[in-house]
N, C-alpha and C. Protein backbone atom coordinates (compact mmCIF):
# COMPACT_ATOMS: atom_id res chain seq x y z
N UNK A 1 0.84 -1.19 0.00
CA UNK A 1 0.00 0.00 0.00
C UNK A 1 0.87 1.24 0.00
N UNK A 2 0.67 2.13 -0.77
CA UNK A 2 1.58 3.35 -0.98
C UNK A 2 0.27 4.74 -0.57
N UNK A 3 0.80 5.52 -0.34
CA UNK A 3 0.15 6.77 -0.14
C UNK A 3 0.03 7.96 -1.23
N UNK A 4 -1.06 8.35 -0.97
CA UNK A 4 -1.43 9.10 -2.24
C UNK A 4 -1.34 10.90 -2.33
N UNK A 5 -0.89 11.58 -3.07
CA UNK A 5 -0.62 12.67 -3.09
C UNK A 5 -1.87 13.44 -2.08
N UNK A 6 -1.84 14.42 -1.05
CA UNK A 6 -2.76 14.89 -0.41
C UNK A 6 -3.01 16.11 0.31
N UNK A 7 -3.98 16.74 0.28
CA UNK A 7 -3.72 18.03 1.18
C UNK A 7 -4.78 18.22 1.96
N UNK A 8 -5.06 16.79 3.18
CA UNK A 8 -5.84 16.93 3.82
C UNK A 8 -4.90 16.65 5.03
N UNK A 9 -4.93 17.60 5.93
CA UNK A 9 -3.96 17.70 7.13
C UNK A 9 -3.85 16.65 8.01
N UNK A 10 -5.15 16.08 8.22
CA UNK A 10 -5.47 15.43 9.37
C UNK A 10 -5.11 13.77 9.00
N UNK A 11 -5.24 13.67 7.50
CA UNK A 11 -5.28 11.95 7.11
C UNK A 11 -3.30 12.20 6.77
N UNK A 12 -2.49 13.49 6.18
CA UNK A 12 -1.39 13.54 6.44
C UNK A 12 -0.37 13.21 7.85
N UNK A 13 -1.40 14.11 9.54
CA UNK A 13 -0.51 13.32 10.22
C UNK A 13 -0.91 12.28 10.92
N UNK A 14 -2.45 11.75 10.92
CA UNK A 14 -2.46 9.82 11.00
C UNK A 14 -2.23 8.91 10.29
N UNK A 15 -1.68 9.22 9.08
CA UNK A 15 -1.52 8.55 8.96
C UNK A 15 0.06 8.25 8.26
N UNK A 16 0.93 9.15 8.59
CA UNK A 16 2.57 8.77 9.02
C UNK A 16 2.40 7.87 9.34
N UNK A 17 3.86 7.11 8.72
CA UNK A 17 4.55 5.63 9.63
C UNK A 17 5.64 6.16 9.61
N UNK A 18 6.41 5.12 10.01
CA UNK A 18 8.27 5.00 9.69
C UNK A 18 8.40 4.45 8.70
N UNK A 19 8.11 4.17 7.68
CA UNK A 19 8.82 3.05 6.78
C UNK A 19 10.25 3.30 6.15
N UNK A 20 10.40 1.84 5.97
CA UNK A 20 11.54 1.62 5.89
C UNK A 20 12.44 0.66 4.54
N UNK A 21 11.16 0.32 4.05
CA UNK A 21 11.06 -0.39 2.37
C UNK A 21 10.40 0.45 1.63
N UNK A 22 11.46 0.58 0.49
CA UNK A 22 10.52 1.58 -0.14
C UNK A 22 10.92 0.75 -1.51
N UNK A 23 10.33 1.45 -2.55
CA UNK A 23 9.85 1.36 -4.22
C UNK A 23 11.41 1.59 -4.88
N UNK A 24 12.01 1.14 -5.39
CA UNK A 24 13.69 0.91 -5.79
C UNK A 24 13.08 1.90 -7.01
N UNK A 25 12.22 1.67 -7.67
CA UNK A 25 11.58 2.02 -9.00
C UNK A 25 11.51 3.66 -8.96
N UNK A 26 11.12 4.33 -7.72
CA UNK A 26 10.70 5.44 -8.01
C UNK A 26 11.59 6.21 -7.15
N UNK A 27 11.81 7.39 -8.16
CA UNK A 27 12.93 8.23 -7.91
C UNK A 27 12.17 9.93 -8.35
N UNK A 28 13.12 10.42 -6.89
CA UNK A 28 12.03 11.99 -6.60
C UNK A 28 13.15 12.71 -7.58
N UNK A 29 12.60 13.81 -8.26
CA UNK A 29 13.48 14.58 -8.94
C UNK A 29 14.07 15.60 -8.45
N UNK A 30 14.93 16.40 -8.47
CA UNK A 30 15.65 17.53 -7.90
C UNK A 30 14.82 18.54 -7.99
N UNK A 31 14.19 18.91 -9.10
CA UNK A 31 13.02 20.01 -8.81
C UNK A 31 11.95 19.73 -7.97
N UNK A 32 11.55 18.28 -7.84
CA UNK A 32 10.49 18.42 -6.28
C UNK A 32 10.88 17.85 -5.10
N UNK A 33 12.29 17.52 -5.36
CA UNK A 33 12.87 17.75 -4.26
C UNK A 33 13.10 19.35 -3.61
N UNK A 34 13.78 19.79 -4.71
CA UNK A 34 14.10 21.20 -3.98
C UNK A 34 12.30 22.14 -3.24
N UNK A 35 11.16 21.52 -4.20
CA UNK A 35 10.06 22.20 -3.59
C UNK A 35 9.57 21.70 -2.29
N UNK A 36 9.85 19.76 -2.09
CA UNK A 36 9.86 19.46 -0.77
C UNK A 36 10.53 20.55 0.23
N UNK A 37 11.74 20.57 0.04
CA UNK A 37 12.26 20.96 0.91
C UNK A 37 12.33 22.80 1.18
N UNK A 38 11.78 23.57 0.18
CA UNK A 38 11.46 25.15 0.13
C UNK A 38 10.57 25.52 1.35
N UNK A 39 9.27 23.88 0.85
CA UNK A 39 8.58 23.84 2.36
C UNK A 39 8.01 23.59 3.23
N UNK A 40 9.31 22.77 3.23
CA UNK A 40 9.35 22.79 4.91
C UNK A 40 10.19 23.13 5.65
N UNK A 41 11.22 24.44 4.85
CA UNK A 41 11.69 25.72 5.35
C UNK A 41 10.90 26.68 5.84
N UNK A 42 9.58 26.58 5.61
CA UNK A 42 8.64 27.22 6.34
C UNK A 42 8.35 26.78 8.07
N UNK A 43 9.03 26.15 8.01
CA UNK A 43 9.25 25.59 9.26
C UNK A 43 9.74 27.21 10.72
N UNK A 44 8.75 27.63 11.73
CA UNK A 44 9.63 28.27 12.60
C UNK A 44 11.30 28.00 13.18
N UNK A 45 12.21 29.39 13.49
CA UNK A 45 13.18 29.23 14.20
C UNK A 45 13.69 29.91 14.92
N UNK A 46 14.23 29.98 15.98
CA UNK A 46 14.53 31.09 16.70
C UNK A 46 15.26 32.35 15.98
N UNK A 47 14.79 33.48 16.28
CA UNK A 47 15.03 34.98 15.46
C UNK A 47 14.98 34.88 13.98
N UNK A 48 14.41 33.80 13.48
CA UNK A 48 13.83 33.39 12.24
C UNK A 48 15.85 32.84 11.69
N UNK A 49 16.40 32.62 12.13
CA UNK A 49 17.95 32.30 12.33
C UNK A 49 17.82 30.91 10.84
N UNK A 50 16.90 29.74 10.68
CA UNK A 50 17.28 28.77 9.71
C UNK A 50 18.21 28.30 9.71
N UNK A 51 18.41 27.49 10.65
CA UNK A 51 20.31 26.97 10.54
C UNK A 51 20.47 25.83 10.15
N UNK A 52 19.08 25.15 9.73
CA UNK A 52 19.02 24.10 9.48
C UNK A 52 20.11 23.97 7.91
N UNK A 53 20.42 22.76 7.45
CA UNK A 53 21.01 22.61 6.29
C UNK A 53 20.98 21.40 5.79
N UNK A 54 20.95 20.90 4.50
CA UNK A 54 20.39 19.48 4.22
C UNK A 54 21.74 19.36 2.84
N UNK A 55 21.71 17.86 3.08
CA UNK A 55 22.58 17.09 2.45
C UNK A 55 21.53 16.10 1.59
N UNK A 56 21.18 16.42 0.36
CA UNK A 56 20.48 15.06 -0.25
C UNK A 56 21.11 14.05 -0.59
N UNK A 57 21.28 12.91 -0.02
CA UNK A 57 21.49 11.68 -0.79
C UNK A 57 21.23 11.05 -1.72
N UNK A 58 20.87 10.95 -3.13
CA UNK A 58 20.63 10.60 -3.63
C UNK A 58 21.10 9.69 -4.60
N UNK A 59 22.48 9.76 -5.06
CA UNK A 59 23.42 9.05 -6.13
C UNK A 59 23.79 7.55 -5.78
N UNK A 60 24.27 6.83 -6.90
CA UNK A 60 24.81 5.60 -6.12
C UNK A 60 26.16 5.87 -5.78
N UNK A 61 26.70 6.76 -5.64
CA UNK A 61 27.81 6.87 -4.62
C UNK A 61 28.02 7.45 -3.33
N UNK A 62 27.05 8.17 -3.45
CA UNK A 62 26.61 8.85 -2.37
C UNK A 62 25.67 7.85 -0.81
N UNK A 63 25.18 6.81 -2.03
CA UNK A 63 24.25 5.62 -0.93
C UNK A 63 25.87 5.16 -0.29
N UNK A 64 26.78 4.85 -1.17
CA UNK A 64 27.69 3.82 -1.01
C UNK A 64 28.55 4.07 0.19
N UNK A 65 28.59 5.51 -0.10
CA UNK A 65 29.72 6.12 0.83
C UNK A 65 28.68 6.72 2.76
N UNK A 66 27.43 6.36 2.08
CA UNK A 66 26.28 6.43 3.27
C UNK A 66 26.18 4.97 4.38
N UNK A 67 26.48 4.30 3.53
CA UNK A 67 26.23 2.66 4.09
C UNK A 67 27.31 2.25 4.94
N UNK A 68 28.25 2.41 5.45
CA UNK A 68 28.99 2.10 6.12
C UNK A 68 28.40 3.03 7.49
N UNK A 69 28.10 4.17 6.95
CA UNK A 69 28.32 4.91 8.50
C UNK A 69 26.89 4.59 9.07
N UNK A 70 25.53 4.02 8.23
CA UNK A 70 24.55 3.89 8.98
C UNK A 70 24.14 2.05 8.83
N UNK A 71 24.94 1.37 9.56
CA UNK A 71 24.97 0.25 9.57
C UNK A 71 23.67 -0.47 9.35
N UNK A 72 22.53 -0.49 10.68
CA UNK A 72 21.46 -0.88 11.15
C UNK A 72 19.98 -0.45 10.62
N UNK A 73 20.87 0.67 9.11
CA UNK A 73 19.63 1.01 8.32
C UNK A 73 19.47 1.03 6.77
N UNK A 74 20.52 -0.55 6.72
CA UNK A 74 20.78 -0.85 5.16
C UNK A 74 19.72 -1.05 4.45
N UNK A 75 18.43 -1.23 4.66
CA UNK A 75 16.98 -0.67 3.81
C UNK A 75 16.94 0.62 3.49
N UNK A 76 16.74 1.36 4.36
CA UNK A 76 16.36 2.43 4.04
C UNK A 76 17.27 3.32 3.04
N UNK A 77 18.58 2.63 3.51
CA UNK A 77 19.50 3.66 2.51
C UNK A 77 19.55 3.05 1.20
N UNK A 78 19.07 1.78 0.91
CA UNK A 78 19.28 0.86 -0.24
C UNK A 78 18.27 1.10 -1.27
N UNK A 79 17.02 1.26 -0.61
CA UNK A 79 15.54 1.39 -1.32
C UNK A 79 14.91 2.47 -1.34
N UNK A 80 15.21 3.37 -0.59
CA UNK A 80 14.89 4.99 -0.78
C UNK A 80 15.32 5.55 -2.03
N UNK A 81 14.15 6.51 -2.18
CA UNK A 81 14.84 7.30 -3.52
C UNK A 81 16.08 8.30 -2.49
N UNK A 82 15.96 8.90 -1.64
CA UNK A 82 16.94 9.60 -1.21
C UNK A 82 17.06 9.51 0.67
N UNK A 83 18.35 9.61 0.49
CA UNK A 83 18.37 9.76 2.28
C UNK A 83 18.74 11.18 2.79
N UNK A 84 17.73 11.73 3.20
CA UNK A 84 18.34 13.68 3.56
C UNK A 84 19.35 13.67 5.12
N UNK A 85 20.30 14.23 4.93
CA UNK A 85 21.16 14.13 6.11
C UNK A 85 20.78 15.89 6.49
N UNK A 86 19.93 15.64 7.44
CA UNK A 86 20.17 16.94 7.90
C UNK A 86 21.41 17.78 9.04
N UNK A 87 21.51 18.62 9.16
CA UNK A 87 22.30 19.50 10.13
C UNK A 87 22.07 20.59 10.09
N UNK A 88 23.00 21.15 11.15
CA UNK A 88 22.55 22.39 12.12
C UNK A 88 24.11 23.15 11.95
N UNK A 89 24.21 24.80 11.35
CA UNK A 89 24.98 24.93 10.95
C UNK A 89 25.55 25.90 12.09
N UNK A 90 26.57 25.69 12.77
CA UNK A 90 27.03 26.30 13.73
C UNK A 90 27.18 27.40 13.70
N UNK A 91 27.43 28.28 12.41
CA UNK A 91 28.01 29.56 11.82
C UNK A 91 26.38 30.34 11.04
N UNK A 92 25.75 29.73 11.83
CA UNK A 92 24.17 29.89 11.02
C UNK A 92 24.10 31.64 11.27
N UNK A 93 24.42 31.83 12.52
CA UNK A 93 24.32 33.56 12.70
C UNK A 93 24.55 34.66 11.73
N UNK A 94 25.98 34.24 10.88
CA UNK A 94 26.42 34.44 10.06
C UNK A 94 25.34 34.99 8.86
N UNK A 95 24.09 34.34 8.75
CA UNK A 95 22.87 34.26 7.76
C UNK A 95 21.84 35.91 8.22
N UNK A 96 22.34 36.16 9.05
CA UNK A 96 21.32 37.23 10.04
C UNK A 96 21.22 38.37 8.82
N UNK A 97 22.20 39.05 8.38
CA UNK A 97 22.04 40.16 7.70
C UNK A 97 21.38 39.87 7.10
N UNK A 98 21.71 38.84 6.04
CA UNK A 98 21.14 38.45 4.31
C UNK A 98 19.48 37.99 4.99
N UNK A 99 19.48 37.44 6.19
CA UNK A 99 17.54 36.89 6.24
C UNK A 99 17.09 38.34 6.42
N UNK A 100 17.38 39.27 7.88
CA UNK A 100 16.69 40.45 7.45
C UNK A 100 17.07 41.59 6.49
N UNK A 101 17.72 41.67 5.85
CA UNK A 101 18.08 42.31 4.37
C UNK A 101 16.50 41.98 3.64
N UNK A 102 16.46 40.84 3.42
CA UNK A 102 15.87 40.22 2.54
C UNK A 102 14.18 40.77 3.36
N UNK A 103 13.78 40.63 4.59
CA UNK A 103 12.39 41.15 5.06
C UNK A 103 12.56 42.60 5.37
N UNK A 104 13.72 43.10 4.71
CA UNK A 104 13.32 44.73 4.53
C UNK A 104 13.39 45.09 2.94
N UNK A 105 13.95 44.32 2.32
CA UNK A 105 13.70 44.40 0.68
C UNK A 105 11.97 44.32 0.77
N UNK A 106 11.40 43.50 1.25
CA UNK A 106 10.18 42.63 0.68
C UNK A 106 9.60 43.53 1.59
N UNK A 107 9.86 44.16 2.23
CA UNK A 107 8.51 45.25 2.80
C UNK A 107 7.93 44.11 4.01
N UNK A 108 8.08 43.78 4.77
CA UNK A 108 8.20 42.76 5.88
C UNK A 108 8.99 42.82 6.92
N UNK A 109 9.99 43.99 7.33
CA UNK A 109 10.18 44.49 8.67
C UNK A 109 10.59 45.72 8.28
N UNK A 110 10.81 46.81 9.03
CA UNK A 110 10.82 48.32 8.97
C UNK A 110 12.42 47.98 8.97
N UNK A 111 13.47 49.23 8.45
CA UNK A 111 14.67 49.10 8.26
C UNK A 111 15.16 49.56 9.74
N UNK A 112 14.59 50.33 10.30
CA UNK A 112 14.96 51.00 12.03
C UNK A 112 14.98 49.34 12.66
N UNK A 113 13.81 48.51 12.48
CA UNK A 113 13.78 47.18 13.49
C UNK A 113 15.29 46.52 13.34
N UNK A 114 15.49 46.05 12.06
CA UNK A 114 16.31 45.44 11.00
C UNK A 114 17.58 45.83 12.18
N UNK A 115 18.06 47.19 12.05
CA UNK A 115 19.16 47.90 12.41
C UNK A 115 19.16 47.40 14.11
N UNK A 116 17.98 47.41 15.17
CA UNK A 116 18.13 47.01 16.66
C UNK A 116 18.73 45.62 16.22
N UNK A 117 17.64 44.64 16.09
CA UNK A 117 17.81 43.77 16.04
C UNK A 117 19.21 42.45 15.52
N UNK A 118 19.48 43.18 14.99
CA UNK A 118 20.81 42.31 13.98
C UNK A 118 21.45 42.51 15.13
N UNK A 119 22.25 43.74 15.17
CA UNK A 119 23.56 43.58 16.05
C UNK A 119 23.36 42.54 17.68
N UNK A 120 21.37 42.86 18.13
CA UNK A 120 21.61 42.31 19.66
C UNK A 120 21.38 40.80 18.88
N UNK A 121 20.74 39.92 18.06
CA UNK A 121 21.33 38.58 18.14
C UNK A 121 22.80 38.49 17.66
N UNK A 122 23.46 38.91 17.22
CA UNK A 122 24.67 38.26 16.55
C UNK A 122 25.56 38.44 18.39
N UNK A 123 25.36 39.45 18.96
CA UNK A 123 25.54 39.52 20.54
C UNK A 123 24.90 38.30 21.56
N UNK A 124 23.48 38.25 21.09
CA UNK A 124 23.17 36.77 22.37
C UNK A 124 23.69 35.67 21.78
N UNK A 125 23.86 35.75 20.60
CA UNK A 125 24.96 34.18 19.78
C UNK A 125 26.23 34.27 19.39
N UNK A 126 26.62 34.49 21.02
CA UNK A 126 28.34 34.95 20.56
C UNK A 126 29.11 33.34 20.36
N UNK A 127 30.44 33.63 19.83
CA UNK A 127 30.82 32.62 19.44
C UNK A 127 31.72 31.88 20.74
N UNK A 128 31.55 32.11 21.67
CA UNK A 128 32.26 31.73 23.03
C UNK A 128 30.89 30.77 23.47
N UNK A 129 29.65 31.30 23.49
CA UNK A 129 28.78 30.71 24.06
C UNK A 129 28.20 29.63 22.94
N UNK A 130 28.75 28.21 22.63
CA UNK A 130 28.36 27.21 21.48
C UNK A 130 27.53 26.66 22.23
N UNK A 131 27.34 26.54 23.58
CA UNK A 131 26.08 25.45 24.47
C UNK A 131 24.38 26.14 23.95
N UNK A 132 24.35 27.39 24.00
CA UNK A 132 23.15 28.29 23.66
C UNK A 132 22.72 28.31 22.22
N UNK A 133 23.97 28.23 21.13
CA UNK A 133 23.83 28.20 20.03
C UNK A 133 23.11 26.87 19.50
N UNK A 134 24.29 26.06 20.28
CA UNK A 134 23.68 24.48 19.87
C UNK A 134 22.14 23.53 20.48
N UNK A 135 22.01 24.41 21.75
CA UNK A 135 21.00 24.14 21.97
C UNK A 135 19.47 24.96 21.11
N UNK A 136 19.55 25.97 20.56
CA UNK A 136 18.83 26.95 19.64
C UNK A 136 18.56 25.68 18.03
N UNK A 137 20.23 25.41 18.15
CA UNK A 137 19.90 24.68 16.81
C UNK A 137 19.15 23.27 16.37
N UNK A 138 19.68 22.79 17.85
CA UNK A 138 19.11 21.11 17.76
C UNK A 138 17.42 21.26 17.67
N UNK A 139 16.75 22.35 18.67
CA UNK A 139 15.30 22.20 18.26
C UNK A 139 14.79 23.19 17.30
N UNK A 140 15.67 24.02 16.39
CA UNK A 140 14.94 24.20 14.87
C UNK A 140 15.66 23.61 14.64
N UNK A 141 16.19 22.87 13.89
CA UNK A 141 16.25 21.55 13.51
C UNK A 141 15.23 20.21 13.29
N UNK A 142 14.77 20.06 14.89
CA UNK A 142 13.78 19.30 15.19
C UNK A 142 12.53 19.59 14.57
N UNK A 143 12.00 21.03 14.32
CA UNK A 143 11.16 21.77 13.64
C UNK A 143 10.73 21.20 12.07
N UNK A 144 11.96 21.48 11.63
CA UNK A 144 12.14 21.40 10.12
C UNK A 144 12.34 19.83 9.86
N UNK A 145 12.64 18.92 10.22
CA UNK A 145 12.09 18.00 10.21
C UNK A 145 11.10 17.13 10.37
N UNK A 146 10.28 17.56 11.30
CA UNK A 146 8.94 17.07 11.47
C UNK A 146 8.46 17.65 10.44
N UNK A 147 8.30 18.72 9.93
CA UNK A 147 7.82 19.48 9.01
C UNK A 147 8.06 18.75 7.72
N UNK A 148 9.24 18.86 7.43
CA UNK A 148 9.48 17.63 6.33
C UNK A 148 9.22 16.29 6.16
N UNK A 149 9.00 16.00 6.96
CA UNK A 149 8.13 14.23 6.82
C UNK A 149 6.88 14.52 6.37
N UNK A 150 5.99 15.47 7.39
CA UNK A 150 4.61 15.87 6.85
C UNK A 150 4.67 16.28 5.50
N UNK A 151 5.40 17.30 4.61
CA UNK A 151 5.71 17.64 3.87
C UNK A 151 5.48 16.61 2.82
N UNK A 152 6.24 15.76 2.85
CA UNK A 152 6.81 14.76 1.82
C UNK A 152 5.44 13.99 1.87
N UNK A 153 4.75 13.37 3.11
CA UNK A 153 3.54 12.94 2.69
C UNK A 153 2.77 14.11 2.17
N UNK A 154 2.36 15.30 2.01
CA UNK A 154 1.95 15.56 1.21
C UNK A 154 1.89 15.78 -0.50
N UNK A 155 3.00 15.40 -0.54
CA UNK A 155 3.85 14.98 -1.90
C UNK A 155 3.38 13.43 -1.96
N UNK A 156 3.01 12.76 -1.66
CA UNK A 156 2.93 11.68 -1.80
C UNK A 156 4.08 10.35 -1.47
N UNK A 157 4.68 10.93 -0.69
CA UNK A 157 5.94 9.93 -0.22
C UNK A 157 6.02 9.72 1.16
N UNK A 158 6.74 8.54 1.78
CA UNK A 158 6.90 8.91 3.22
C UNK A 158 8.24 8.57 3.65
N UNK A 159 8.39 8.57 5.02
CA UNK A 159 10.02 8.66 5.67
C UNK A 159 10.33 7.56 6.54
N UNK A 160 11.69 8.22 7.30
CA UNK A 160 11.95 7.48 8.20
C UNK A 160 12.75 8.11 8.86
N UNK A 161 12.76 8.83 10.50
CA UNK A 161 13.94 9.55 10.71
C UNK A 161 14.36 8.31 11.45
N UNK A 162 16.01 8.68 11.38
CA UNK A 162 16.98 7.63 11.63
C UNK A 162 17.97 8.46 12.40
N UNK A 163 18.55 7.83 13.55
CA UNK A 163 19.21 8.75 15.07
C UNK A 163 20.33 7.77 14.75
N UNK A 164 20.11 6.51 14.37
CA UNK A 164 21.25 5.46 14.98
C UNK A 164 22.15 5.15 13.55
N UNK A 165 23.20 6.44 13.72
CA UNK A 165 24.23 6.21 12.42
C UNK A 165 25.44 6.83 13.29
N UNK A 166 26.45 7.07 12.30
CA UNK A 166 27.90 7.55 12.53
C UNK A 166 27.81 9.41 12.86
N UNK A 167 27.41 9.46 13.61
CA UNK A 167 27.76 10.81 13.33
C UNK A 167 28.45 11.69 13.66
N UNK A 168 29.76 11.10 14.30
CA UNK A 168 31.05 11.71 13.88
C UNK A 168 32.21 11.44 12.87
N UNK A 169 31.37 11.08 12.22
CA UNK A 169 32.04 10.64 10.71
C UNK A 169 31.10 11.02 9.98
N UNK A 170 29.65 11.27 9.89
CA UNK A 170 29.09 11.50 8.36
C UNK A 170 29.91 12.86 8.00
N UNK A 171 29.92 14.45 8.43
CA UNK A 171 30.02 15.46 7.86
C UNK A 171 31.62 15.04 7.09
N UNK A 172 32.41 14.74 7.36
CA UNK A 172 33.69 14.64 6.70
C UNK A 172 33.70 13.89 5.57
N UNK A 173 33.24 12.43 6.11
CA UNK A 173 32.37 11.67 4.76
C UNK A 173 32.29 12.19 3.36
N UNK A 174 31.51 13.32 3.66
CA UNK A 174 30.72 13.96 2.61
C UNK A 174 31.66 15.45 2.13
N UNK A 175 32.92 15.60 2.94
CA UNK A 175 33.77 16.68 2.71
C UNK A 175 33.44 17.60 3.52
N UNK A 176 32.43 18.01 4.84
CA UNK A 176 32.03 19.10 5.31
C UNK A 176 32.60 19.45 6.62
N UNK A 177 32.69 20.53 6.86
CA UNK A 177 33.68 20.70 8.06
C UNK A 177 33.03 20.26 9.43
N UNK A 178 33.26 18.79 10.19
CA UNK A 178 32.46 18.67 11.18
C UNK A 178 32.74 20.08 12.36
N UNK A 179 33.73 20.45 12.30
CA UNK A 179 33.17 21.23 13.46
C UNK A 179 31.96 22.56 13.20
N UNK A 180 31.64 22.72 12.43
CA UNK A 180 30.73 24.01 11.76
C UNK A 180 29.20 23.27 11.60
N UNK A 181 29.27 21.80 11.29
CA UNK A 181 27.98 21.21 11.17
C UNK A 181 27.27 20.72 11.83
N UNK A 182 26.46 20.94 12.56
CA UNK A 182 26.12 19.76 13.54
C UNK A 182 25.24 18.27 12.68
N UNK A 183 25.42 17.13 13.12
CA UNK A 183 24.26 16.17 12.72
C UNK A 183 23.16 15.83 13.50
N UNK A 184 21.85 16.00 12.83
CA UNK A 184 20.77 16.29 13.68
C UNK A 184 20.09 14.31 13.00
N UNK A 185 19.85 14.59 12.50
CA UNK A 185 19.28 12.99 11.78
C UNK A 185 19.33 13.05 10.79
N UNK A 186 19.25 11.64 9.61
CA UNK A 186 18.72 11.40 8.61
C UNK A 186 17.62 11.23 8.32
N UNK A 187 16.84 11.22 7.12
CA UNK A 187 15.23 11.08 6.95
C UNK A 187 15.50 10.34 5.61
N UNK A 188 15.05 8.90 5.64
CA UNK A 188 14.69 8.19 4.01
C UNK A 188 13.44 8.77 3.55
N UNK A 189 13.39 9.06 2.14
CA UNK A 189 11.92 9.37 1.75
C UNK A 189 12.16 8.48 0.52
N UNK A 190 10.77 8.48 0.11
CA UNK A 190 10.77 7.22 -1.17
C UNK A 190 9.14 7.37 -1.01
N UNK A 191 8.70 6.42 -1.80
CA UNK A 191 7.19 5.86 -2.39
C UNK A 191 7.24 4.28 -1.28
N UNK A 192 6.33 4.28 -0.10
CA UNK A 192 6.41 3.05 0.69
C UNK A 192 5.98 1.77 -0.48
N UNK A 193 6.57 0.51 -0.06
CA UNK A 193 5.80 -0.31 -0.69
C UNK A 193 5.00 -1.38 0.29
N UNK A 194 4.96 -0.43 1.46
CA UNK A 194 4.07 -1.10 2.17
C UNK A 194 3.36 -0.16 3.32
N UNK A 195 2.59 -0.45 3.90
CA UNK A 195 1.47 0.43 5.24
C UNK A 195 2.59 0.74 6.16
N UNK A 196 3.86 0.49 6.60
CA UNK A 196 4.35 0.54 7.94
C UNK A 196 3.39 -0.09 8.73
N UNK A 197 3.85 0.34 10.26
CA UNK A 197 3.19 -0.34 11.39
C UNK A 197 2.72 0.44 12.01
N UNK A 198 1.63 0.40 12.62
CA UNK A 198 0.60 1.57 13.69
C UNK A 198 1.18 1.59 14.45
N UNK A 199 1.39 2.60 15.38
CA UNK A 199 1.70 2.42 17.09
C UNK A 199 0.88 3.68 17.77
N UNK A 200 1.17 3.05 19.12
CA UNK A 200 0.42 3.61 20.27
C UNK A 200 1.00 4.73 20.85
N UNK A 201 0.07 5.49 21.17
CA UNK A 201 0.41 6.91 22.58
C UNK A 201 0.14 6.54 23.28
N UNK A 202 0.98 7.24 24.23
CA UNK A 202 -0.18 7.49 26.02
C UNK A 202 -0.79 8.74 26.16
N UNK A 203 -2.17 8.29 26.80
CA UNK A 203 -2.77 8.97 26.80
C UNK A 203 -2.86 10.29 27.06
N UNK A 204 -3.17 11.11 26.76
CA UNK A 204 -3.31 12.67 27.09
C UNK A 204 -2.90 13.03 28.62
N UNK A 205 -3.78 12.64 29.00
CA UNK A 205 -4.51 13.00 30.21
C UNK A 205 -3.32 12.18 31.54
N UNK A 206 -2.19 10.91 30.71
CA UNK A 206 -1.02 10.82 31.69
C UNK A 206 0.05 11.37 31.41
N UNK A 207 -0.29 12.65 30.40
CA UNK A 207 1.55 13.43 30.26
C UNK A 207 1.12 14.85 30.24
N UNK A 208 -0.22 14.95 30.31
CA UNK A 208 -0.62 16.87 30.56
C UNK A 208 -1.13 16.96 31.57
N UNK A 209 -0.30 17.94 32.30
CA UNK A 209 -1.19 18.50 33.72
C UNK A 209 -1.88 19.62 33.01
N UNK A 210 -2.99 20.25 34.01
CA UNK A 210 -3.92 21.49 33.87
C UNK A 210 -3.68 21.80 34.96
N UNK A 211 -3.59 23.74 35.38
CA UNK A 211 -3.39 24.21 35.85
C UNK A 211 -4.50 25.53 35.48
């Protein structure tokens, strides 16, 4: 059973799985890849910062040189049309001018805000303090990935995020400077060739207090 292109929110997030076999046959193209991923850059982040950064997997050398470092997930990297390696770019601050540049071009923040604002984040994300930075990044990060799974089922595909790989070896792997990158997870996407497996919550009412 495969899933069908959709833009009904609610049958998008019940009906996520993990899967982990996918369709060898079908392969996402770089133009809807790049629109997957445009958005679910719409994704929130702190001071609208985006530090997220993605690595598509897609080539057979790219699987090849993937497969060693994620041992325990030789499906997914085998039968996916692509495996996205995401990360979190340490030097993301760096992006501050060019994002609000860009929402005072577009008439979307006043140039006086633009001017406070820049200098006091590039100040609360100094480069001495990496615990604040990295903690900022790991949950947009987290953001933009959930976002992207939903995403992709709305494209008609689904995922798999994957925690249990190398990841002090993927960024070099791939030529990238580990200390500047962080690795947040991988995500297989592909066409399932099967339902995945249901699973269970707990209930509401044993993990929310009211006050």
């Amino acid at each position: 059973m495969t899933t069908q292109t959709t833009t009904d929110f609610m049958e998008i997030v019940k009906g996520r799985r993990s899967i982990r076999n996918y369709d060898t046959n079908v392969k996402i193209s770089k133009e809807e890849m790049t629109q997957i991923l445009e958005e679910a850059t719409l994704a929130p982040s702190s001071v609208n910062m985006q530090p997220w950064r993605f690595l598509v997997i897609d080539s057979a050398e790219g699987k090849a040189t993937l497969a060693p470092l994620a041992k325990f997930n030789q499906v997914q990297v085998e039968t996916s049309s692509a495996v996205i390696a995401v990360f979190g770019d340490m030097n993301a601050v760096d992006s501050i001018d060019t994002i609000y540049d860009m929402a005072v071009e577009k008439g979307l923040m006043p140039q006086e805000v633009r001017d406070r604002q820049v200098p006091a984040i590039k100040g609360f994300y100094s480069p001495e303090d990496t615990e604040t930075l990295r903690d900022s990044i790991l949950i947009d990060s987290g953001l933009v990935s959930m976002q992207l799974m939903l995403v992709a089922r709305a494209h008609g595909y689904d995922t798999n995020p994957i925690g249990g790989y190398e990841k002090d070896q993927i960024a070099e792997a791939f030529g990238m400077d580990k200390d500047r990158y962080l690795p947040v997870m991988l995500l297989s996407i592909g066409k399932a060739v099967d339902a995945g497996y249901p699973s269970v919550r707990l209930p509401i009412n044993d993990i929310t207090d009211w006050k």
